[in-house]
PDB file of N, CA and C in Angstrom:
ATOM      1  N   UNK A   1     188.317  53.619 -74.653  1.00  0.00           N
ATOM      2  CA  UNK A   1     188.402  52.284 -74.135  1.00  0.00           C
ATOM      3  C   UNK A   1     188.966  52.350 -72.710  1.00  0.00           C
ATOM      4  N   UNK A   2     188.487  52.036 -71.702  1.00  0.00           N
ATOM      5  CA  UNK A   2     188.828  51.653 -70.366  1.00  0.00           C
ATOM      6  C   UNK A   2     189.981  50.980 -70.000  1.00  0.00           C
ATOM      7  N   UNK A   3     190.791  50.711 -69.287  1.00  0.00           N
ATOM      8  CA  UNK A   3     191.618  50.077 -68.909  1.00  0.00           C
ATOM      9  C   UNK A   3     191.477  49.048 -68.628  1.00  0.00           C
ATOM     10  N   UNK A   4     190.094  47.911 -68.143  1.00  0.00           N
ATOM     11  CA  UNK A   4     189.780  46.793 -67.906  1.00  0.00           C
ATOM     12  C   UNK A   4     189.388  46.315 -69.502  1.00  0.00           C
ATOM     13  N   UNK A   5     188.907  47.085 -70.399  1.00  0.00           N
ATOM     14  CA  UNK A   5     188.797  46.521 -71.704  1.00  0.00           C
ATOM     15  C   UNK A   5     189.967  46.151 -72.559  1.00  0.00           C
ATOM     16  N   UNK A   6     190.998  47.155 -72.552  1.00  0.00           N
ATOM     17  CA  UNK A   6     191.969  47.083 -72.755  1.00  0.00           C
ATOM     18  C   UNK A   6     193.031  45.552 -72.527  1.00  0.00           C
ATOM     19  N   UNK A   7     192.854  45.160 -71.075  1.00  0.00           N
ATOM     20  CA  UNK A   7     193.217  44.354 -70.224  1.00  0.00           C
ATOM     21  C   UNK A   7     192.581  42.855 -70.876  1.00  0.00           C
ATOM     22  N   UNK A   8     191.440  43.339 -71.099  1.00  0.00           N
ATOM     23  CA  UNK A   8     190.307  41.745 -72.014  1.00  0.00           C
ATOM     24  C   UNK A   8     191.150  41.968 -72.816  1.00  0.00           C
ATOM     25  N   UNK A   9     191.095  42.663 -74.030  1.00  0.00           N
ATOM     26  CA  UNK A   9     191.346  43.010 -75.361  1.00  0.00           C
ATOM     27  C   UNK A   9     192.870  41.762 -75.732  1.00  0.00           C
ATOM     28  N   UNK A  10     193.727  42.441 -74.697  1.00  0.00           N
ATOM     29  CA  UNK A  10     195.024  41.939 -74.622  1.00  0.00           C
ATOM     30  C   UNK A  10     195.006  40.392 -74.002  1.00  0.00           C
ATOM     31  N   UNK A  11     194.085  40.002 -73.338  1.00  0.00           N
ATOM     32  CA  UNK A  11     194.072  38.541 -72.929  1.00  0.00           C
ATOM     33  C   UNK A  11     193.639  37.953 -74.164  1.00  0.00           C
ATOM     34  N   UNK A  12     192.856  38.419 -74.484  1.00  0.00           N
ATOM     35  CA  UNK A  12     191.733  38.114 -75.702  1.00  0.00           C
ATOM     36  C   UNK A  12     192.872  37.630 -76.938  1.00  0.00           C
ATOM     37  N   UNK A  13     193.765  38.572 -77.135  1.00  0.00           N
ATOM     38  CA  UNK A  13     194.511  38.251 -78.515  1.00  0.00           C
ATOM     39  C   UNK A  13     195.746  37.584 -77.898  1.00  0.00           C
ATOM     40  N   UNK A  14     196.113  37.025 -76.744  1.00  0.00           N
ATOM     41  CA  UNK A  14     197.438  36.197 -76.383  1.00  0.00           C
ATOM     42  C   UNK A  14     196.812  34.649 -76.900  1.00  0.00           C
ATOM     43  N   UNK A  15     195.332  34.344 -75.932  1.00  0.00           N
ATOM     44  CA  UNK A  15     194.342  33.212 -76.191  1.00  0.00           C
ATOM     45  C   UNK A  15     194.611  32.811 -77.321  1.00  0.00           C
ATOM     46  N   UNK A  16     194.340  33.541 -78.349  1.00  0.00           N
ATOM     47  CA  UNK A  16     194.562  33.422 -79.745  1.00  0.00           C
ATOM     48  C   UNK A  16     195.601  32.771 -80.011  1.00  0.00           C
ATOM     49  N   UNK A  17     196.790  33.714 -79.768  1.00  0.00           N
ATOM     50  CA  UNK A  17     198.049  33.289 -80.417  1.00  0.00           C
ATOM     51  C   UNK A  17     198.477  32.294 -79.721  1.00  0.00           C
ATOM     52  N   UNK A  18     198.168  31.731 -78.629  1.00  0.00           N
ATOM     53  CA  UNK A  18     198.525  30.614 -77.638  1.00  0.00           C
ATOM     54  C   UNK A  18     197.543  29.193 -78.163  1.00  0.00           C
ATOM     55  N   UNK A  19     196.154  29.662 -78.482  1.00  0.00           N
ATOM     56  CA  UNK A  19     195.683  28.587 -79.385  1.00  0.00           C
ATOM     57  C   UNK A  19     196.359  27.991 -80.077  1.00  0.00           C
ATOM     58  N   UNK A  20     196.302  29.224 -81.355  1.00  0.00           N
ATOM     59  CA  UNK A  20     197.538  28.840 -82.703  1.00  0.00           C
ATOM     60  C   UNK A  20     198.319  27.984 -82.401  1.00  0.00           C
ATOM     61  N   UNK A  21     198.780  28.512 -81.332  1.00  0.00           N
ATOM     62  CA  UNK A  21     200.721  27.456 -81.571  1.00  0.00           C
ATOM     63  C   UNK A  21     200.353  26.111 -80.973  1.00  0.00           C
ATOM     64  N   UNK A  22     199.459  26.022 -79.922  1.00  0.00           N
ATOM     65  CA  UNK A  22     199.206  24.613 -79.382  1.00  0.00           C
ATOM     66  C   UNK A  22     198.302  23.810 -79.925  1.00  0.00           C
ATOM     67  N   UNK A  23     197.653  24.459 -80.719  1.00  0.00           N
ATOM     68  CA  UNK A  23     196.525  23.667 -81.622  1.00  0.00           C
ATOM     69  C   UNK A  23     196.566  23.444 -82.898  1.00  0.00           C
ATOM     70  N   UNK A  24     198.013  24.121 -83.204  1.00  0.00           N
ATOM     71  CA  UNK A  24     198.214  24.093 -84.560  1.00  0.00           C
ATOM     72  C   UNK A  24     197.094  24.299 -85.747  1.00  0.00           C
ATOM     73  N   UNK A  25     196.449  25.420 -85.444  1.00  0.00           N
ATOM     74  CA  UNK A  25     195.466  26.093 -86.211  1.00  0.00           C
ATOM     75  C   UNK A  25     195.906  27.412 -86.798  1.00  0.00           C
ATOM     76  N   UNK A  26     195.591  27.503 -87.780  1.00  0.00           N
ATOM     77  CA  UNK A  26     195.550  29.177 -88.343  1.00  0.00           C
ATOM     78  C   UNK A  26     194.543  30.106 -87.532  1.00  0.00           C
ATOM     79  N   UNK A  27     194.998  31.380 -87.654  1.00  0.00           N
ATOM     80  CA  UNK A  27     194.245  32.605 -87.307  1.00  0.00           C
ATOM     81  C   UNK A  27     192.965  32.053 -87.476  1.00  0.00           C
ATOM     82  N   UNK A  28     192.894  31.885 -88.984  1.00  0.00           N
ATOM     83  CA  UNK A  28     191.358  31.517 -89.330  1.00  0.00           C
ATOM     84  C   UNK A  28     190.308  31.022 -89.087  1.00  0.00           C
ATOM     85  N   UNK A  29     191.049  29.692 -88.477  1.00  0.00           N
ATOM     86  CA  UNK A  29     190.956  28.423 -88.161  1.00  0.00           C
ATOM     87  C   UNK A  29     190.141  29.205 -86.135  1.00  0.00           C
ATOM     88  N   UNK A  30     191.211  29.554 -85.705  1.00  0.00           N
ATOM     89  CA  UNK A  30     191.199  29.809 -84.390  1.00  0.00           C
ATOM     90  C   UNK A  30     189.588  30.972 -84.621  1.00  0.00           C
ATOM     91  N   UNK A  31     189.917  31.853 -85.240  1.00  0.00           N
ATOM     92  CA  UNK A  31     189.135  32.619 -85.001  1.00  0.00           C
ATOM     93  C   UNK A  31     187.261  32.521 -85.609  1.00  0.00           C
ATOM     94  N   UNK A  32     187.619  31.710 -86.547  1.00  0.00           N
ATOM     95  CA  UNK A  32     185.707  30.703 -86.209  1.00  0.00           C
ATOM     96  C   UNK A  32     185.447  29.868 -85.432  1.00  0.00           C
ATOM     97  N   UNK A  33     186.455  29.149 -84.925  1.00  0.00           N
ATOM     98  CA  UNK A  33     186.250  28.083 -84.013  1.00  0.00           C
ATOM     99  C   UNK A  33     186.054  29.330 -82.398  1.00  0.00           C
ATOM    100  N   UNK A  34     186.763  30.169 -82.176  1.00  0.00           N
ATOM    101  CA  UNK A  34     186.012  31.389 -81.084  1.00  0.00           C
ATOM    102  C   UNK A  34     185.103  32.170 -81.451  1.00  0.00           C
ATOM    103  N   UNK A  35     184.630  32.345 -82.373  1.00  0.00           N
ATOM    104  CA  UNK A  35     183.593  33.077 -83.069  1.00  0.00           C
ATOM    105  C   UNK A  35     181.794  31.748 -82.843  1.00  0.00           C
ATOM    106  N   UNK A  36     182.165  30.934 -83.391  1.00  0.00           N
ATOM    107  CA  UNK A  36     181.273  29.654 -82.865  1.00  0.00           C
ATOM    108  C   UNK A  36     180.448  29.525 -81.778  1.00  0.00           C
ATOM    109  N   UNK A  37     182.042  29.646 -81.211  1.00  0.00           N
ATOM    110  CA  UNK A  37     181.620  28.773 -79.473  1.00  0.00           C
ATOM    111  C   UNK A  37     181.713  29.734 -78.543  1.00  0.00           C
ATOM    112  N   UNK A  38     181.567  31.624 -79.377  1.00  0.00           N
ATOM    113  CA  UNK A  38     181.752  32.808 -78.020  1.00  0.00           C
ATOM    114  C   UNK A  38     182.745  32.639 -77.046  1.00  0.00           C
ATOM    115  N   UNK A  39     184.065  32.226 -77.940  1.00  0.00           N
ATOM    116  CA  UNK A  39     185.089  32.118 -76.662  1.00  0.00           C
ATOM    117  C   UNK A  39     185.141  33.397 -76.160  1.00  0.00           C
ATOM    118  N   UNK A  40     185.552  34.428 -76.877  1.00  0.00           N
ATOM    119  CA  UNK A  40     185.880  36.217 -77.059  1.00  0.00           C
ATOM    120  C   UNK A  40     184.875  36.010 -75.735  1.00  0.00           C
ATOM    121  N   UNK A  41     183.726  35.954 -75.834  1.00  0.00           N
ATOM    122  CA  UNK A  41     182.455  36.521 -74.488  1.00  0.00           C
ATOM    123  C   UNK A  41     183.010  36.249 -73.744  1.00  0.00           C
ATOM    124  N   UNK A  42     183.143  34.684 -73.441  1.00  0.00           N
ATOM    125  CA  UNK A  42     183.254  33.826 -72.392  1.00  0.00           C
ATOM    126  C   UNK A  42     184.603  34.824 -71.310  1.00  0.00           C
ATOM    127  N   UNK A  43     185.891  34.642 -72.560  1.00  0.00           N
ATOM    128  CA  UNK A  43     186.852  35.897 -72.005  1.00  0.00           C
ATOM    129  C   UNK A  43     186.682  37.077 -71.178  1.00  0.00           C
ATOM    130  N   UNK A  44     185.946  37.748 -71.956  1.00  0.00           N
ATOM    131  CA  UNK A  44     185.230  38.876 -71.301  1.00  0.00           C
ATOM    132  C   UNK A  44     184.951  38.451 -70.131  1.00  0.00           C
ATOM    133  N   UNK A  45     183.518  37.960 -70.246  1.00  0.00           N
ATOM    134  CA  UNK A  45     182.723  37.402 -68.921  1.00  0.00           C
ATOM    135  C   UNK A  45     183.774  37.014 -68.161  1.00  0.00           C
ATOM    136  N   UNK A  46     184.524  36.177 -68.118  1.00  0.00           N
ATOM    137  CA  UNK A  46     185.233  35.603 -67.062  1.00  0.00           C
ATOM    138  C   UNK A  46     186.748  36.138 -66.697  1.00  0.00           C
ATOM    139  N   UNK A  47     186.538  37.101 -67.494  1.00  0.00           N
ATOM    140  CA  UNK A  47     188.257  38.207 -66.526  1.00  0.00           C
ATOM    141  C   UNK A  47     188.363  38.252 -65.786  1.00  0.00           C
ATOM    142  N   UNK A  48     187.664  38.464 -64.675  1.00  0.00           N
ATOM    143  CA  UNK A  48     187.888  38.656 -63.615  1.00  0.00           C
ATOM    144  C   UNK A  48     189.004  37.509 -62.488  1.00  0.00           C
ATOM    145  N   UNK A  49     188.368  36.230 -63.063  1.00  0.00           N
ATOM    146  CA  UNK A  49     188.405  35.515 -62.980  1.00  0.00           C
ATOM    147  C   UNK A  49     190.053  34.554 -63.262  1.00  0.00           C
ATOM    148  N   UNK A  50     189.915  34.796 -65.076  1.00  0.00           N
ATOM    149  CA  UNK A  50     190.708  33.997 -65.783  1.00  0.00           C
ATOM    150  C   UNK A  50     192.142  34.806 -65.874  1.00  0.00           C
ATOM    151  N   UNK A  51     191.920  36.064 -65.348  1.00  0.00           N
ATOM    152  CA  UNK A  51     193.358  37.117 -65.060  1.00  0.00           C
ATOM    153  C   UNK A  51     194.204  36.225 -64.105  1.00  0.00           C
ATOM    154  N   UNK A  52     193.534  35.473 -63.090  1.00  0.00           N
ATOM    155  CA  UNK A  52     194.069  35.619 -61.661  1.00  0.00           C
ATOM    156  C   UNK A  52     195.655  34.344 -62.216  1.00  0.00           C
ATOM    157  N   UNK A  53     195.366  33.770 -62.641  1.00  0.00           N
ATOM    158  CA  UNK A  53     195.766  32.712 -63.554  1.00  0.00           C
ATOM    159  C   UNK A  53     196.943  33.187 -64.595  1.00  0.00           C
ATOM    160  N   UNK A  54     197.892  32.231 -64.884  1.00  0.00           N
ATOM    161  CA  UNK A  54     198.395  31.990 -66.043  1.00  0.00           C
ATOM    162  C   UNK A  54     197.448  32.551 -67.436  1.00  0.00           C
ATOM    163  N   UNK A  55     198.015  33.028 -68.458  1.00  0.00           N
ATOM    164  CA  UNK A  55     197.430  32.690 -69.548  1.00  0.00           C
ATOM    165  C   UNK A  55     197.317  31.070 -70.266  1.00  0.00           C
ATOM    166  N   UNK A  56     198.607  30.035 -69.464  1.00  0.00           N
ATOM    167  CA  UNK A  56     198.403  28.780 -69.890  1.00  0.00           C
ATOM    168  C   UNK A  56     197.259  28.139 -69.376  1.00  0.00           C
ATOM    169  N   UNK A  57     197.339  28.977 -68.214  1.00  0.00           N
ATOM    170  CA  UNK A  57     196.134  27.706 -66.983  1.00  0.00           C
ATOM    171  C   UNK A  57     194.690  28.249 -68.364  1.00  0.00           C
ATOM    172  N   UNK A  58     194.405  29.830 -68.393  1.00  0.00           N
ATOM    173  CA  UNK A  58     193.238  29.756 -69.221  1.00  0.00           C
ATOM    174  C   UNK A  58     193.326  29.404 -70.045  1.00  0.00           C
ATOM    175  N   UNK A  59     194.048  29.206 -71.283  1.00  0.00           N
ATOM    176  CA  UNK A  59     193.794  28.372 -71.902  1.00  0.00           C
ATOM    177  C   UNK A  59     193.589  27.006 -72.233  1.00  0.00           C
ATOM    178  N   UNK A  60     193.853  26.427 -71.088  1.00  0.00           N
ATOM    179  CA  UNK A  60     193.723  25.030 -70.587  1.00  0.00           C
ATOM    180  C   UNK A  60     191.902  24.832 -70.133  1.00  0.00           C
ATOM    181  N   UNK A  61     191.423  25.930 -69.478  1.00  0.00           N
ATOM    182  CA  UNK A  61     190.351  26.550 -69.121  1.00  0.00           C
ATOM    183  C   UNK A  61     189.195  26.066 -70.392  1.00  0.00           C
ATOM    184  N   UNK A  62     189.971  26.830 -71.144  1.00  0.00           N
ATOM    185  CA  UNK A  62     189.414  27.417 -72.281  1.00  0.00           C
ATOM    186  C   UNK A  62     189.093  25.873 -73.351  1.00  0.00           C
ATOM    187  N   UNK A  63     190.109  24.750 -73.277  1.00  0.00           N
ATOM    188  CA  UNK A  63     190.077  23.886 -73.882  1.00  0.00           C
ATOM    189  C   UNK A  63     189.081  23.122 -73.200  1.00  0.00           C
ATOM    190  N   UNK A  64     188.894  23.123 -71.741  1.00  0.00           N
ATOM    191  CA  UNK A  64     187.613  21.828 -71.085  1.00  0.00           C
ATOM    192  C   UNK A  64     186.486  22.931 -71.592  1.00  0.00           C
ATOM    193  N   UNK A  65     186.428  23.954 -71.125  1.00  0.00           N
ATOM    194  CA  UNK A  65     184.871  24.433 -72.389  1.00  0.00           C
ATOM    195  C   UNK A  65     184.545  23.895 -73.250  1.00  0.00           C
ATOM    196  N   UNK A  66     185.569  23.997 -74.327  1.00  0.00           N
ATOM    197  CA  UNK A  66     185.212  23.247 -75.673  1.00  0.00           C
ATOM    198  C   UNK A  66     184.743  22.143 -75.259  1.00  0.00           C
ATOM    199  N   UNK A  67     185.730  21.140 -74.884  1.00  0.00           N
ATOM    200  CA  UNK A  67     185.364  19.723 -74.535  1.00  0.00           C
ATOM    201  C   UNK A  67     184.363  19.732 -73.909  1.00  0.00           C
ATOM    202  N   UNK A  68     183.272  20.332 -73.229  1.00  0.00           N
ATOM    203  CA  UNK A  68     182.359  20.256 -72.784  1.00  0.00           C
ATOM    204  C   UNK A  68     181.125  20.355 -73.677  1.00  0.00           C
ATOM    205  N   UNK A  69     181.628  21.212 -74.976  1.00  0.00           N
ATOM    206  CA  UNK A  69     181.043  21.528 -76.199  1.00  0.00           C
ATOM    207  C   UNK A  69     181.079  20.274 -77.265  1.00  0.00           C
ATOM    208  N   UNK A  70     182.040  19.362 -76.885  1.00  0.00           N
ATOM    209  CA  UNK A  70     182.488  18.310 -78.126  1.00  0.00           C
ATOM    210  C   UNK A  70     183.446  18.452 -79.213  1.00  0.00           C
ATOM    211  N   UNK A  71     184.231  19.705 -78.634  1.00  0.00           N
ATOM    212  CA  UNK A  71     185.044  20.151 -79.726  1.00  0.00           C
ATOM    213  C   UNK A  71     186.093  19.704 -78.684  1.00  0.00           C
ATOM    214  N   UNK A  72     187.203  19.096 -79.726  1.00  0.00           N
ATOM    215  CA  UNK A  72     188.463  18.532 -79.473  1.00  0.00           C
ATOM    216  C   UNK A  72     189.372  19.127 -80.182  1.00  0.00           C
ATOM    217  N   UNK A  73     190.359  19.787 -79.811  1.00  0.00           N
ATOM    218  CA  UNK A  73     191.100  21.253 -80.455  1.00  0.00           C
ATOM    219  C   UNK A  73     192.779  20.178 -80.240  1.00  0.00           C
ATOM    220  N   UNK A  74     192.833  19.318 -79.497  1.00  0.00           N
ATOM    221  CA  UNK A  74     194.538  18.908 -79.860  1.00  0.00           C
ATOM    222  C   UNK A  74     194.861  17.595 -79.122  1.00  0.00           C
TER     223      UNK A  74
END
């Protein structure tokens, strides 16, 4: 594994746990609702990007996606 994967990997599972607590969802919960809507990709795809940032700002990011999707998470 690369060091930039690594780097996703670890954004990838904060997202998560930063979901959880603000959305008051389970793992479970969190992880079909990113499984769904390709948050995980989107992550990926947009590291470059969503690094430069807070992990709050992306996940804030991460919530107008949805809402752009029709999903209302909190």
């Amino acid at each position: 594994m690369s060091q930039e994967q690594i780097n996703i990997s670890h954004m990838q599972c904060w997202l998560i746990r930063l979901a959880q607590s603000k959305w008051n969802k389970t793992a479970e919960e969190i992880a079909t609702l990113f499984k769904q809507y390709e948050i995980l990709d989107y992550i990926a795809d947009c590291y470059d990007t969503l690094h430069l940032s807070s992990y709050q700002h992306a996940l804030t990011d991460l919530e107008l996606l949805l809402a752009q999707k029709g999903v209302v998470v909190c």
